[in-house]
C-alpha atoms as a PDB file:
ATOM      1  CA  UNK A   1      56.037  43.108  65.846  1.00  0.00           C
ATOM      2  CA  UNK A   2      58.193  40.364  63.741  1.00  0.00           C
ATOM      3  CA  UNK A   3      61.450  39.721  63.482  1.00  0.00           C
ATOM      4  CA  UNK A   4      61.272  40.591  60.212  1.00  0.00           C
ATOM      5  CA  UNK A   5      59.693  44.022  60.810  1.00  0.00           C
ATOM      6  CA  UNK A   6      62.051  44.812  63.360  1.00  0.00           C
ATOM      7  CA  UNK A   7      64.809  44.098  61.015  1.00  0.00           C
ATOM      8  CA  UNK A   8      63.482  46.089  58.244  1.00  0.00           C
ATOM      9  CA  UNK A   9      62.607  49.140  60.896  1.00  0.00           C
ATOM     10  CA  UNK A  10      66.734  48.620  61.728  1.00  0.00           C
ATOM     11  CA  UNK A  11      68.004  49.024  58.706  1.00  0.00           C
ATOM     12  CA  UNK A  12      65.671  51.989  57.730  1.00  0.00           C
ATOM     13  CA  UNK A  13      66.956  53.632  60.562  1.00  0.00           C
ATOM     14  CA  UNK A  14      70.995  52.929  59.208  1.00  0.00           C
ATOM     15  CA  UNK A  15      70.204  54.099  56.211  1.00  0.00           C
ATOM     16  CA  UNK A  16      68.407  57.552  57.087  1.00  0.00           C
ATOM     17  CA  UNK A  17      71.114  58.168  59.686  1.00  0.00           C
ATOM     18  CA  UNK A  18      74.001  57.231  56.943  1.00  0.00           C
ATOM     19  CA  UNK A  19      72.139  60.026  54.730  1.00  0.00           C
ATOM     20  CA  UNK A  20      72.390  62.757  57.426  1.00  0.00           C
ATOM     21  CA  UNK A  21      75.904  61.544  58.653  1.00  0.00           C
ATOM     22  CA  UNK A  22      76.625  62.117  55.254  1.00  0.00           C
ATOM     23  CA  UNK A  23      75.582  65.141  54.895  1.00  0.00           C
ATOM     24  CA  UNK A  24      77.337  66.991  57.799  1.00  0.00           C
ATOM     25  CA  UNK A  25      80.451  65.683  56.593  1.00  0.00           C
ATOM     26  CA  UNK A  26      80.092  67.000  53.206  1.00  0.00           C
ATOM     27  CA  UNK A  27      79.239  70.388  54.738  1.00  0.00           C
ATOM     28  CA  UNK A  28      82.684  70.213  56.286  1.00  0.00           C
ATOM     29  CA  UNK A  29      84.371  70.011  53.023  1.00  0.00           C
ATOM     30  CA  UNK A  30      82.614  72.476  51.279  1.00  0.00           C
ATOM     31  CA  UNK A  31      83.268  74.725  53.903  1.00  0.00           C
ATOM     32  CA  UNK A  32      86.241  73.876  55.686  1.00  0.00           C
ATOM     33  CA  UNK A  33      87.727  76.687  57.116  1.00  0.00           C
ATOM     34  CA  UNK A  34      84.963  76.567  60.670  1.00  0.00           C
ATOM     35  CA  UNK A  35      86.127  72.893  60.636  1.00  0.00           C
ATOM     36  CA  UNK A  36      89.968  72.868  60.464  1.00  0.00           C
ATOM     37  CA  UNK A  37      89.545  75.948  63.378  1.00  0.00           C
ATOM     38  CA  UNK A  38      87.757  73.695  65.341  1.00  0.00           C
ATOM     39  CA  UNK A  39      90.442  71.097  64.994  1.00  0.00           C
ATOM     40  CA  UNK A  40      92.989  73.572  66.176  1.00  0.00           C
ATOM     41  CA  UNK A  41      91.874  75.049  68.793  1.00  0.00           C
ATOM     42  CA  UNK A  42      92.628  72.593  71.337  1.00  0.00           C
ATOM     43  CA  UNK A  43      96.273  72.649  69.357  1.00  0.00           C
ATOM     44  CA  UNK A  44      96.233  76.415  71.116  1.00  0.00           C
ATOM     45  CA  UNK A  45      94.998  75.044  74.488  1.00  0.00           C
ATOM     46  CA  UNK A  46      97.636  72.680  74.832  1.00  0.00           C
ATOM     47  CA  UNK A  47     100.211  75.140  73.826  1.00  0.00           C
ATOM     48  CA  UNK A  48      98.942  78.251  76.160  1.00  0.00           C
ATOM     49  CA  UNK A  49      98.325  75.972  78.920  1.00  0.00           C
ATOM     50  CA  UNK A  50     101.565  73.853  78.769  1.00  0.00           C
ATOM     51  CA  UNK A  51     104.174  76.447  77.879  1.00  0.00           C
ATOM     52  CA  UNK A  52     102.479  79.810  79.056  1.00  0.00           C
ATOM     53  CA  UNK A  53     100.672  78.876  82.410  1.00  0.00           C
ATOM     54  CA  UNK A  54     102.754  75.149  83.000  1.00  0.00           C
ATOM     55  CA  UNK A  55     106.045  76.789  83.608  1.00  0.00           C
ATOM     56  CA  UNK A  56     104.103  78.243  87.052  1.00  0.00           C
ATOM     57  CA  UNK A  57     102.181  75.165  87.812  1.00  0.00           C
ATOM     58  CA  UNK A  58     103.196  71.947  89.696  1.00  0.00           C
ATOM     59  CA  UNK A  59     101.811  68.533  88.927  1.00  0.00           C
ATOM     60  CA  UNK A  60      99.997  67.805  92.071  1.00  0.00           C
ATOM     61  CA  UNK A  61     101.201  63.868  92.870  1.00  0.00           C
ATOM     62  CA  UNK A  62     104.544  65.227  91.366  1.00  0.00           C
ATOM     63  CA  UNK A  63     106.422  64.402  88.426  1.00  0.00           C
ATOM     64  CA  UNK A  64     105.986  66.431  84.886  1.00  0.00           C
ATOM     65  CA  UNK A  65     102.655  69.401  85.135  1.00  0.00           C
ATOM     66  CA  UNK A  66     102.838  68.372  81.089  1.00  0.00           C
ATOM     67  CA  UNK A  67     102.148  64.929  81.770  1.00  0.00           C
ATOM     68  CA  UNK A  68      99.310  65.437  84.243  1.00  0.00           C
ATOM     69  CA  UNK A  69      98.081  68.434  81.941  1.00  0.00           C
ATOM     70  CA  UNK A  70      97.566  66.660  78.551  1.00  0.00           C
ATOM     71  CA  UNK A  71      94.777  64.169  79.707  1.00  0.00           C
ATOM     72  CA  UNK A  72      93.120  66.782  81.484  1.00  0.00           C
ATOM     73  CA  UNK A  73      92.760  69.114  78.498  1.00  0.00           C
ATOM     74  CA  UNK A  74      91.832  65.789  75.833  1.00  0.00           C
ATOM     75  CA  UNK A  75      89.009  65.580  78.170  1.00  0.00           C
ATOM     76  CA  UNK A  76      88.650  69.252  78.390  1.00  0.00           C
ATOM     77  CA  UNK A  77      88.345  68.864  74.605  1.00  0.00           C
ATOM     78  CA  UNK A  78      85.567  66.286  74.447  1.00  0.00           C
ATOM     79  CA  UNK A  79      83.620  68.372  76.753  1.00  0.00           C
ATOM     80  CA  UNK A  80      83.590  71.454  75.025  1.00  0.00           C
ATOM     81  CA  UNK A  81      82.422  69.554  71.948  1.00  0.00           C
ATOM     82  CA  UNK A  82      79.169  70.002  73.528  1.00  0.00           C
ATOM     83  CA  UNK A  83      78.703  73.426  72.047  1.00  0.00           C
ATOM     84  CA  UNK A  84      79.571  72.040  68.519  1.00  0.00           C
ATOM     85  CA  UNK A  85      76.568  69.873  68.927  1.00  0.00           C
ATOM     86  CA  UNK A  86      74.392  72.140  70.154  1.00  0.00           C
ATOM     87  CA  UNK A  87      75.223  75.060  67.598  1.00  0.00           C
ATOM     88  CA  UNK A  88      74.397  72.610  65.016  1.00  0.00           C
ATOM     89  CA  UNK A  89      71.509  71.559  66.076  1.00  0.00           C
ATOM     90  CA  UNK A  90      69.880  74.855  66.873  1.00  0.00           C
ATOM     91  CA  UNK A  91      71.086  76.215  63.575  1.00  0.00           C
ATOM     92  CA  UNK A  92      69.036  73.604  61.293  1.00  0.00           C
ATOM     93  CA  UNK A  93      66.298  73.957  63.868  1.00  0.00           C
ATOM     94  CA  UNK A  94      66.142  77.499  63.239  1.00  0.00           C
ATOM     95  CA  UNK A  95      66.680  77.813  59.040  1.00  0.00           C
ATOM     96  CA  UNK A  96      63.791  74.675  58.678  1.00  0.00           C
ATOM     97  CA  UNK A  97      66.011  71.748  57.787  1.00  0.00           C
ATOM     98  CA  UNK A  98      64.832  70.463  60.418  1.00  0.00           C
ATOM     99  CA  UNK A  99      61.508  71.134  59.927  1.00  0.00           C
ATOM    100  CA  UNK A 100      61.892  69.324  56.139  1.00  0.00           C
ATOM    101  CA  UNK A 101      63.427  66.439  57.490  1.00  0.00           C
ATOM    102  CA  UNK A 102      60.130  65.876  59.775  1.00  0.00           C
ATOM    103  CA  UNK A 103      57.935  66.741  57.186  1.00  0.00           C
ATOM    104  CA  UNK A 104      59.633  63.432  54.467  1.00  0.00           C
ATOM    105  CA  UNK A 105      59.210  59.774  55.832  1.00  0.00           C
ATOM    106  CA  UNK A 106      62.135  59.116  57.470  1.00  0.00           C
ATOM    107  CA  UNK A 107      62.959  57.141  60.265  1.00  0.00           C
ATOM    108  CA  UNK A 108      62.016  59.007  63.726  1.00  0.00           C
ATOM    109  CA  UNK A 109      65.547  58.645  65.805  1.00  0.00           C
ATOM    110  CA  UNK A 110      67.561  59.000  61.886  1.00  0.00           C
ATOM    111  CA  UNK A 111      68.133  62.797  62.542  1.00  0.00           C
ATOM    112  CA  UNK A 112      69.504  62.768  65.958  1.00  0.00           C
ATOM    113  CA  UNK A 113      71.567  60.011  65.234  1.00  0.00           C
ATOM    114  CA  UNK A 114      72.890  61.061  62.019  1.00  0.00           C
ATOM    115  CA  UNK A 115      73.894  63.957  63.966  1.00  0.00           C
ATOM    116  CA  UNK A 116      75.734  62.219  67.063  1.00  0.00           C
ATOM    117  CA  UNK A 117      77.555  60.086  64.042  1.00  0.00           C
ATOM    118  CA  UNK A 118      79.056  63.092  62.490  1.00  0.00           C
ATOM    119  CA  UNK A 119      79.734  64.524  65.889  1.00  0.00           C
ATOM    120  CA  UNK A 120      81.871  61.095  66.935  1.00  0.00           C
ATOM    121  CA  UNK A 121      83.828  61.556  63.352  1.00  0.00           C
ATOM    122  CA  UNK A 122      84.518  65.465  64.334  1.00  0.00           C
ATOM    123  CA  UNK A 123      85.487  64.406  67.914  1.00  0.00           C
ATOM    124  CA  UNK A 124      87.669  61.152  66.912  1.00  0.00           C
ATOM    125  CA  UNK A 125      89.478  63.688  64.443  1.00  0.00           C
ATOM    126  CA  UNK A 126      90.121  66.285  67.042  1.00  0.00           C
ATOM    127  CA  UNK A 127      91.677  63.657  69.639  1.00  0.00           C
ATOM    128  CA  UNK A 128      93.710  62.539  67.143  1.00  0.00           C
ATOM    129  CA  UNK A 129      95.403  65.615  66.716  1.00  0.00           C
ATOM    130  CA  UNK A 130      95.369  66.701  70.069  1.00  0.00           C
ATOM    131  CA  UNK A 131      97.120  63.034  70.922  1.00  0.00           C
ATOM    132  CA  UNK A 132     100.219  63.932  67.842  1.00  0.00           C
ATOM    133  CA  UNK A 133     100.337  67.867  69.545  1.00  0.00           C
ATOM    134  CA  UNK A 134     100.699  66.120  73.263  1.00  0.00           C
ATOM    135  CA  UNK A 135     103.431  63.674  71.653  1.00  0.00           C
ATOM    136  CA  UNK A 136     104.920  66.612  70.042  1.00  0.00           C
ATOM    137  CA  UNK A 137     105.487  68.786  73.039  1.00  0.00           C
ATOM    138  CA  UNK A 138     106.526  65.627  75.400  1.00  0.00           C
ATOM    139  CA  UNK A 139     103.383  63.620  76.574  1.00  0.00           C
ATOM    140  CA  UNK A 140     103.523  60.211  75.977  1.00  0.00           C
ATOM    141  CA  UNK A 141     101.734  57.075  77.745  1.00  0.00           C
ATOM    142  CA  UNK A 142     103.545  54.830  79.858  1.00  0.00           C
ATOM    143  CA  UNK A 143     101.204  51.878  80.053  1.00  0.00           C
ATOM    144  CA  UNK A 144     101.084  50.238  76.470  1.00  0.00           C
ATOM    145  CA  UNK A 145      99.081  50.398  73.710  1.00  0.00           C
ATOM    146  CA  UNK A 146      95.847  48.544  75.071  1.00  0.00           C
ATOM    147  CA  UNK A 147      95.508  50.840  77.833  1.00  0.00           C
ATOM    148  CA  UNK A 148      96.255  53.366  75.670  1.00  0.00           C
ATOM    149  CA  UNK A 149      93.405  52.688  73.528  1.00  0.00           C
ATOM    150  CA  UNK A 150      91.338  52.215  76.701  1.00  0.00           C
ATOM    151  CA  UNK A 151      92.110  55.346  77.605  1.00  0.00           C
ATOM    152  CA  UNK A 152      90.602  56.595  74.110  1.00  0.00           C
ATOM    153  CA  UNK A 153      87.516  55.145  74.500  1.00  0.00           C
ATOM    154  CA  UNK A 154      86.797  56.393  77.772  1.00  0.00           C
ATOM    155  CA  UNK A 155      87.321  59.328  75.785  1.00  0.00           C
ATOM    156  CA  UNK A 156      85.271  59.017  73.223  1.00  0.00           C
ATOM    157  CA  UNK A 157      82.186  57.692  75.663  1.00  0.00           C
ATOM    158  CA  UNK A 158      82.445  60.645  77.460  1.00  0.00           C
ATOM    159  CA  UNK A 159      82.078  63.166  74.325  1.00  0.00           C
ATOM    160  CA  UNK A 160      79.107  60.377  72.850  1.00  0.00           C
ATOM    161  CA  UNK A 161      77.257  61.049  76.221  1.00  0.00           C
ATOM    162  CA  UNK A 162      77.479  64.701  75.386  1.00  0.00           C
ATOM    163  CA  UNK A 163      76.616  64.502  72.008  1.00  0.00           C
ATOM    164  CA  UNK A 164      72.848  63.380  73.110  1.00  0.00           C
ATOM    165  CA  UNK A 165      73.059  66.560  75.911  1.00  0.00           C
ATOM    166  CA  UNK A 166      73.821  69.222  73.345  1.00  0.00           C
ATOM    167  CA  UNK A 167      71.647  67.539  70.744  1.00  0.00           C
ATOM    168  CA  UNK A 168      68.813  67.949  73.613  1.00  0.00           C
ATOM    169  CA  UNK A 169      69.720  71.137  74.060  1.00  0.00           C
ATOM    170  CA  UNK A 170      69.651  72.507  70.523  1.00  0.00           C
ATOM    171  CA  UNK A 171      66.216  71.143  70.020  1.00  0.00           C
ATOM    172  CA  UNK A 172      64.956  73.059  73.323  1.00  0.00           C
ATOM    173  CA  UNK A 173      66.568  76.503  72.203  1.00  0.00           C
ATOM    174  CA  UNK A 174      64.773  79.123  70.761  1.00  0.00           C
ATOM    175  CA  UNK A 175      67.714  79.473  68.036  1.00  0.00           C
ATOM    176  CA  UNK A 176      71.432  79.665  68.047  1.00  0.00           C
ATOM    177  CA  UNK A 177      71.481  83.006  69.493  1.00  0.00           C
ATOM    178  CA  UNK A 178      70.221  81.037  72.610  1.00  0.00           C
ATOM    179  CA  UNK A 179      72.890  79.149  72.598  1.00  0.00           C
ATOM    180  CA  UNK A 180      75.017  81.628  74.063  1.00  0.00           C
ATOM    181  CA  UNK A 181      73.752  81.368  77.325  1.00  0.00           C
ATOM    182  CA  UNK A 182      74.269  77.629  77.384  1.00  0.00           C
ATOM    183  CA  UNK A 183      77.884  78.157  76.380  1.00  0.00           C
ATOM    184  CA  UNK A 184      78.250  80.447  79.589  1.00  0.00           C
ATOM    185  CA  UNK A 185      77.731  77.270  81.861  1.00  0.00           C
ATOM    186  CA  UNK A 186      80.102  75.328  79.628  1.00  0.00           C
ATOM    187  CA  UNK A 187      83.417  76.710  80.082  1.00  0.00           C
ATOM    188  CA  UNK A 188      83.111  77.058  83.997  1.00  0.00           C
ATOM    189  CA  UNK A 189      81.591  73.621  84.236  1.00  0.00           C
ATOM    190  CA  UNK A 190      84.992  72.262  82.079  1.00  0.00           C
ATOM    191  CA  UNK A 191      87.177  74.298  84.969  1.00  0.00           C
ATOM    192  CA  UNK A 192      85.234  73.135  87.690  1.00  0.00           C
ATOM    193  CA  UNK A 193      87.293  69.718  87.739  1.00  0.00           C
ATOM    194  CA  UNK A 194      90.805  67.776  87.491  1.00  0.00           C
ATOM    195  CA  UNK A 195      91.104  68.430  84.187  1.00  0.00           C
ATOM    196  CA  UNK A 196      94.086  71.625  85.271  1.00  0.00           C
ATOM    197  CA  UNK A 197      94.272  71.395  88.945  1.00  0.00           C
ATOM    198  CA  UNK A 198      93.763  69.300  91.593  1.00  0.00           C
ATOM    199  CA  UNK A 199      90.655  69.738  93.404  1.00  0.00           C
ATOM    200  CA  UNK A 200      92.020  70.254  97.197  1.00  0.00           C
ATOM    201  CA  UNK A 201      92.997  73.116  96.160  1.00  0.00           C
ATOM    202  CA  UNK A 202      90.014  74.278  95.819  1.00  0.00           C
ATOM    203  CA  UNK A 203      87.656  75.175  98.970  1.00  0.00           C
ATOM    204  CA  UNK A 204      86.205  71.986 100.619  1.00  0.00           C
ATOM    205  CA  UNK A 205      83.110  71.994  99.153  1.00  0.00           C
ATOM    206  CA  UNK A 206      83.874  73.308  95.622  1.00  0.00           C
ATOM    207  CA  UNK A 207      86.745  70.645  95.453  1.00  0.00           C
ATOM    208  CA  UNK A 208      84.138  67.509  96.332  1.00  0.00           C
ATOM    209  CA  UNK A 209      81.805  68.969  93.305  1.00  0.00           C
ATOM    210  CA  UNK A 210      84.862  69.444  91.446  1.00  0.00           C
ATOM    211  CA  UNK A 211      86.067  65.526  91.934  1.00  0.00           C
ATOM    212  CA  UNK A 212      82.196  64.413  91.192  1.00  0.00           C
ATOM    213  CA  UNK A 213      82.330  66.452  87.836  1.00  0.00           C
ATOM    214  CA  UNK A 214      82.091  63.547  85.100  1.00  0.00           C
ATOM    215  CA  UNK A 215      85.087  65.493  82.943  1.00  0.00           C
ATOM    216  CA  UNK A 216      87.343  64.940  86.412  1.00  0.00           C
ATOM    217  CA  UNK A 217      86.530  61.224  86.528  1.00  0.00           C
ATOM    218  CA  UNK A 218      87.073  60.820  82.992  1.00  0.00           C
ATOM    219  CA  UNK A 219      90.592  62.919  83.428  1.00  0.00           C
ATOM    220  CA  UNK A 220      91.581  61.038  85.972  1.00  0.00           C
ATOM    221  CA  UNK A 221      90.774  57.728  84.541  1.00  0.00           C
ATOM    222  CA  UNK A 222      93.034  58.527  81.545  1.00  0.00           C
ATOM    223  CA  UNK A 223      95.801  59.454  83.887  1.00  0.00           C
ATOM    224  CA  UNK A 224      96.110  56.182  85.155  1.00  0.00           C
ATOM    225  CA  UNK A 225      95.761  54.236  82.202  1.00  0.00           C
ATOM    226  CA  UNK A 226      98.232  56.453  80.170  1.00  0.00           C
ATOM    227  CA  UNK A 227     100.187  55.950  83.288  1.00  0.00           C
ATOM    228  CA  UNK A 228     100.655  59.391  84.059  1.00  0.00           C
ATOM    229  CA  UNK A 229     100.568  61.132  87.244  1.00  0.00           C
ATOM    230  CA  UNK A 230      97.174  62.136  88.774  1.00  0.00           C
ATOM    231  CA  UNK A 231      96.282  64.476  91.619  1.00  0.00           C
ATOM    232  CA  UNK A 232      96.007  61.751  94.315  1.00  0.00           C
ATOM    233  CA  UNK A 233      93.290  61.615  97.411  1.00  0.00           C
ATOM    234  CA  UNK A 234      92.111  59.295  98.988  1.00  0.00           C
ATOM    235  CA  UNK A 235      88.381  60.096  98.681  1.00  0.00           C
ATOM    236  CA  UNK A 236      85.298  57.578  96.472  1.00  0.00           C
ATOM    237  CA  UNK A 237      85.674  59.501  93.732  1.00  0.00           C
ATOM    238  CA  UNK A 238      89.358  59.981  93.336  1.00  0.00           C
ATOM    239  CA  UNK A 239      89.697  55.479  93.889  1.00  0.00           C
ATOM    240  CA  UNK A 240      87.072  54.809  91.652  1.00  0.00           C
ATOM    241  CA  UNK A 241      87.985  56.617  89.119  1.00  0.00           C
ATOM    242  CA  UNK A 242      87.619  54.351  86.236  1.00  0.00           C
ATOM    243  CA  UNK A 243      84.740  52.891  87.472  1.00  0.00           C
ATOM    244  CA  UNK A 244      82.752  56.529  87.763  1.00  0.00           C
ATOM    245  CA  UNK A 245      83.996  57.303  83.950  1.00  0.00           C
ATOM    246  CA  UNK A 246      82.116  55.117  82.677  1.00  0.00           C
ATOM    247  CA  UNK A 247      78.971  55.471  84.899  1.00  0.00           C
ATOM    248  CA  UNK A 248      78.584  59.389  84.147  1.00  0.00           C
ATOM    249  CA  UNK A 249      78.394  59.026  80.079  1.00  0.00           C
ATOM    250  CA  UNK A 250      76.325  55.578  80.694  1.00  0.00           C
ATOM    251  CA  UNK A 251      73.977  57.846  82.794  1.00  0.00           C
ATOM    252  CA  UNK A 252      74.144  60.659  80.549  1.00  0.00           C
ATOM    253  CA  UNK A 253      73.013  58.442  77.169  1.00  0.00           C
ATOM    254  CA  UNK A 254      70.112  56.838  79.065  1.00  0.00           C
ATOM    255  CA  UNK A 255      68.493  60.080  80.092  1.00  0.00           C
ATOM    256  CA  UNK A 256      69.350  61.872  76.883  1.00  0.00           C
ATOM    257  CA  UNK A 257      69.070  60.009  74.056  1.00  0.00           C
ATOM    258  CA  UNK A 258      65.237  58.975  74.552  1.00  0.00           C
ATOM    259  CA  UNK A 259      64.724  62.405  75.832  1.00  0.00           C
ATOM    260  CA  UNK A 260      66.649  64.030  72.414  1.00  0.00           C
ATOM    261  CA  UNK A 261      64.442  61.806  70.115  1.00  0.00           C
ATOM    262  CA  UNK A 262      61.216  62.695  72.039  1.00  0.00           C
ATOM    263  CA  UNK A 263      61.907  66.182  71.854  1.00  0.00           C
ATOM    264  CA  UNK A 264      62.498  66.052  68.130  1.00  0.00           C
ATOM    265  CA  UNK A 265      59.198  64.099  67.541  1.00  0.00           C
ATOM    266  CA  UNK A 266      57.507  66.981  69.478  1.00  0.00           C
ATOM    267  CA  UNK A 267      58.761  69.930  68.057  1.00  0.00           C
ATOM    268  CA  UNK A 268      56.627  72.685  66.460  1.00  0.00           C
ATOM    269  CA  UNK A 269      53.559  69.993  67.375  1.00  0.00           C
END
């Protein structure tokens, strides 16, 4: 295949993906209301968990439990934007818009990347608020702004990766009512970590999945380059921190992206 071709194959793609980006994010402002929820329920996470449960909770390497709370629950947050993806997914699935945007020629991988687009534009939005709650209630990084913004991106990689895992998922689901038992697994997945505790607390072997969990590496990363405090050890996982953050959601993308688009070239067939 030419340059040329390959080119022209490139910017088909953009422009199909642009159309569907487009699209989700005019659904949000015609119907707003699901959105602007979305956006504040981590808001109510940060305030349940930091002034409900924090006044009973210790950070673990000391210092403030705020400090060491507010990365955990930003990637807490990215996590759970897993179901988001996988709602939306299994809803057009299941009313045929799907279906209609197989059956017009557009580019093969322009769907599933339209959606992870208006997924990253969600997510972006939702850290951004969560960031001005954690500076309202006391959080603030310690490290400077590069690290800072370092600290996003790890962020951000980690939701991307799970973009292409609940897109994958949404296509194999029977509907959104299937969903449900997906979003089961979710929540004690996101708890089975850093994010709130630290994991030798936990019995031996639940704490070494718990450090393993990509959402605890990611947490943990954060906390170091916000420069706040973390829950120490001395084990791999807990020293390599950074370096495992970005491993998981590298991992993640290479097995689900291809698989995503394959599964979306296959369905109904």
């Amino acid at each position: 295949m030419s340059t040329a071709t390959l080119a022209g194959r490139a910017r088909w793609a953009a422009a199909d993906a642009y159309v569907i980006t487009r699209r989700d994010v005019q659904h949000w402002v015609n119907q707003p209301a699901p959105f602007v929820v979305g956006l504040l329920f981590p808001v109510l996470m940060v305030l349940m968990f930091g002034y409900l449960f924090g006044g009973a909770m210790e950070s673990p390497a000391g210092g403030s439990y705020r400090e060491f709370l507010l990365p955990g629950l930003f990637a807490l947050t990215m996590a759970f934007g897993l179901e988001v993806t996988m709602i939306a997914v299994a809803t057009d699935a299941a009313r045929g818009v799907t279906d209609r945007f197989r059956s017009i020629p557009m580019h093969p991988a322009a769907v599933v990347v339209g959606r992870s687009a208006a997924d990253m534009i969600s997510a972006a939005l939702g850290l951004a608020v969560m960031l001005a709650c954690g500076l309202l209630v006391g959080w603030e990084p310690h490290r400077g702004m590069p690290r800072a913004l370092a600290a996003v991106g790890l962020l951000l990689l980690l939701r991307w990766s799970l973009v292409w895992v609940g897109v994958w998922l949404g296509l194999l689901v029977k509907g959104p009512e299937s969903v449900v038992a997906v979003q089961i697994l979710v929540w004690p997945v996101g708890f089975l970590s850093s994010a709130l505790v630290d994991p030798s607390t936990m019995p031996g072997w639940l704490g070494a999945v718990a450090e393993w969990n990509p959402l605890s590496a990611t947490a943990a990363a954060t906390r170091e380059l916000f420069g706040n405090p973390g829950f120490g050890g001395t084990s791999f996982a807990a020293e390599h921190a950074l370096e495992i953050a970005l491993a998981w959601p590298l991992l993640l993308v290479a097995v689900f992206l291809p698989l995503s688009v394959l599964r979306f070239r296959k369905l109904s067939s």
